[in-house]
Protein backbone atom coordinates (compact mmCIF):
# COMPACT_ATOMS: atom_id res chain seq x y z
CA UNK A 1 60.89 139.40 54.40
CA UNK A 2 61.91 137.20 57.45
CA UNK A 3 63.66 139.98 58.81
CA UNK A 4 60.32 142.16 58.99
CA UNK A 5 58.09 139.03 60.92
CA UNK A 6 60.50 138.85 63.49
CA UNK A 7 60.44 142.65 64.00
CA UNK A 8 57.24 142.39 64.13
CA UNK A 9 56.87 139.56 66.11
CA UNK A 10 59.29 141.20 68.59
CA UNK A 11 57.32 144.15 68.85
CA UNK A 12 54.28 142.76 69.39
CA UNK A 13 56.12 140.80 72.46
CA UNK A 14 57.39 143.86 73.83
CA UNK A 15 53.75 145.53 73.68
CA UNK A 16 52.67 142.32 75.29
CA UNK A 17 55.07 142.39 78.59
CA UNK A 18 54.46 145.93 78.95
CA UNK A 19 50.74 145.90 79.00
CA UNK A 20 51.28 143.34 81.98
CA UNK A 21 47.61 141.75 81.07
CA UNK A 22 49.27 138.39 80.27
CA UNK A 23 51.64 138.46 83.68
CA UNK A 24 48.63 139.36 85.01
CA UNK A 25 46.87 136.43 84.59
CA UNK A 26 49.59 134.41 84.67
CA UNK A 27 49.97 135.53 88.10
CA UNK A 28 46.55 135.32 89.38
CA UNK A 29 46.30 131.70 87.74
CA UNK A 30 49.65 130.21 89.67
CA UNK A 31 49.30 132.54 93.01
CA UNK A 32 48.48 129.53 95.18
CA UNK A 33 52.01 128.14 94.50
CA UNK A 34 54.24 131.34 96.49
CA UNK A 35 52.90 130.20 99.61
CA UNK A 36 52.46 127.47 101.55
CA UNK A 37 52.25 123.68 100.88
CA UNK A 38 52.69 125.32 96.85
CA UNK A 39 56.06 126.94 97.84
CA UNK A 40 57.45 123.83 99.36
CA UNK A 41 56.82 121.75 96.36
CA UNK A 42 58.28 124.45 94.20
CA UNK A 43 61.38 125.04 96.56
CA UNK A 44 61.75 121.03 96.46
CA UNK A 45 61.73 120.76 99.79
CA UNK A 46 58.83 117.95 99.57
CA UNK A 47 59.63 114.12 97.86
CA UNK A 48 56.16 113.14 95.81
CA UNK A 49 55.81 110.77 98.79
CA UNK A 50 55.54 113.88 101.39
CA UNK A 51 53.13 114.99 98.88
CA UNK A 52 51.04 112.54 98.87
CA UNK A 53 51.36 112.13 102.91
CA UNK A 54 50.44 116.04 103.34
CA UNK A 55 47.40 115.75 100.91
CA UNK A 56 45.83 112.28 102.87
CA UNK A 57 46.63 113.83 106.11
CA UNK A 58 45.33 117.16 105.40
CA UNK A 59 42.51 116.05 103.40
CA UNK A 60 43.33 118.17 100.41
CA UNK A 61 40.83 118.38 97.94
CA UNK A 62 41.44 121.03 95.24
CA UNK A 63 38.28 122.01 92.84
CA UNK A 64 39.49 122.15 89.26
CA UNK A 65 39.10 126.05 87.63
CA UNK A 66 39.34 127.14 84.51
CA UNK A 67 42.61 128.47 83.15
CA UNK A 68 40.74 130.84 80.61
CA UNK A 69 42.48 129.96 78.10
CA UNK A 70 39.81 131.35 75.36
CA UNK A 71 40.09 134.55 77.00
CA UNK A 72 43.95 134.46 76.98
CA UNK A 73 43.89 133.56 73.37
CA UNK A 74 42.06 136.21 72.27
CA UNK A 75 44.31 138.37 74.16
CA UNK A 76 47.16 136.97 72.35
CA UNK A 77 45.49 137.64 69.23
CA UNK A 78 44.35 141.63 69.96
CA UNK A 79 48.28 141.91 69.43
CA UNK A 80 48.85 140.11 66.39
């Protein structure tokens, strides 16, 4: 019986990655972080200091957004 959920748990993961829809959002909801000031935090090349510098010199001000996560759940669960 354990042997069958994980087939079928691996299954449904496979259909998952190759339907892209979850990389797709995935991507769309972290695309501001493969450029710019983003990159540069994720490449470590800024201390939380230069951060903090960059965002009071700049005057950076992001707007919160939702990350859909209803949406993504019930795309989870069309799989399953």
């Amino acid at each position: 019986m354990p042997r069958d959920i994980l087939a079928r748990a691996l299954l449904i993961a496979d259909k998952m990655i190759e339907s892209g829809k979850l990389q797709g959002a995935i991507d769309a909801r972290y695309q501001g972080w493969t450029g710019g000031l983003g990159k540069e935090i994720m490449d470590k090349k800024m201390d939380l200091a230069a951060i903090s510098e960059r965002v009071l010199k700049d005057k950076i001000d992001p707007k919160p957004r939702s990350g859909q996560q209803e949406m993504l759940e019930n795309l989870v669960n069309r799989y399953v």
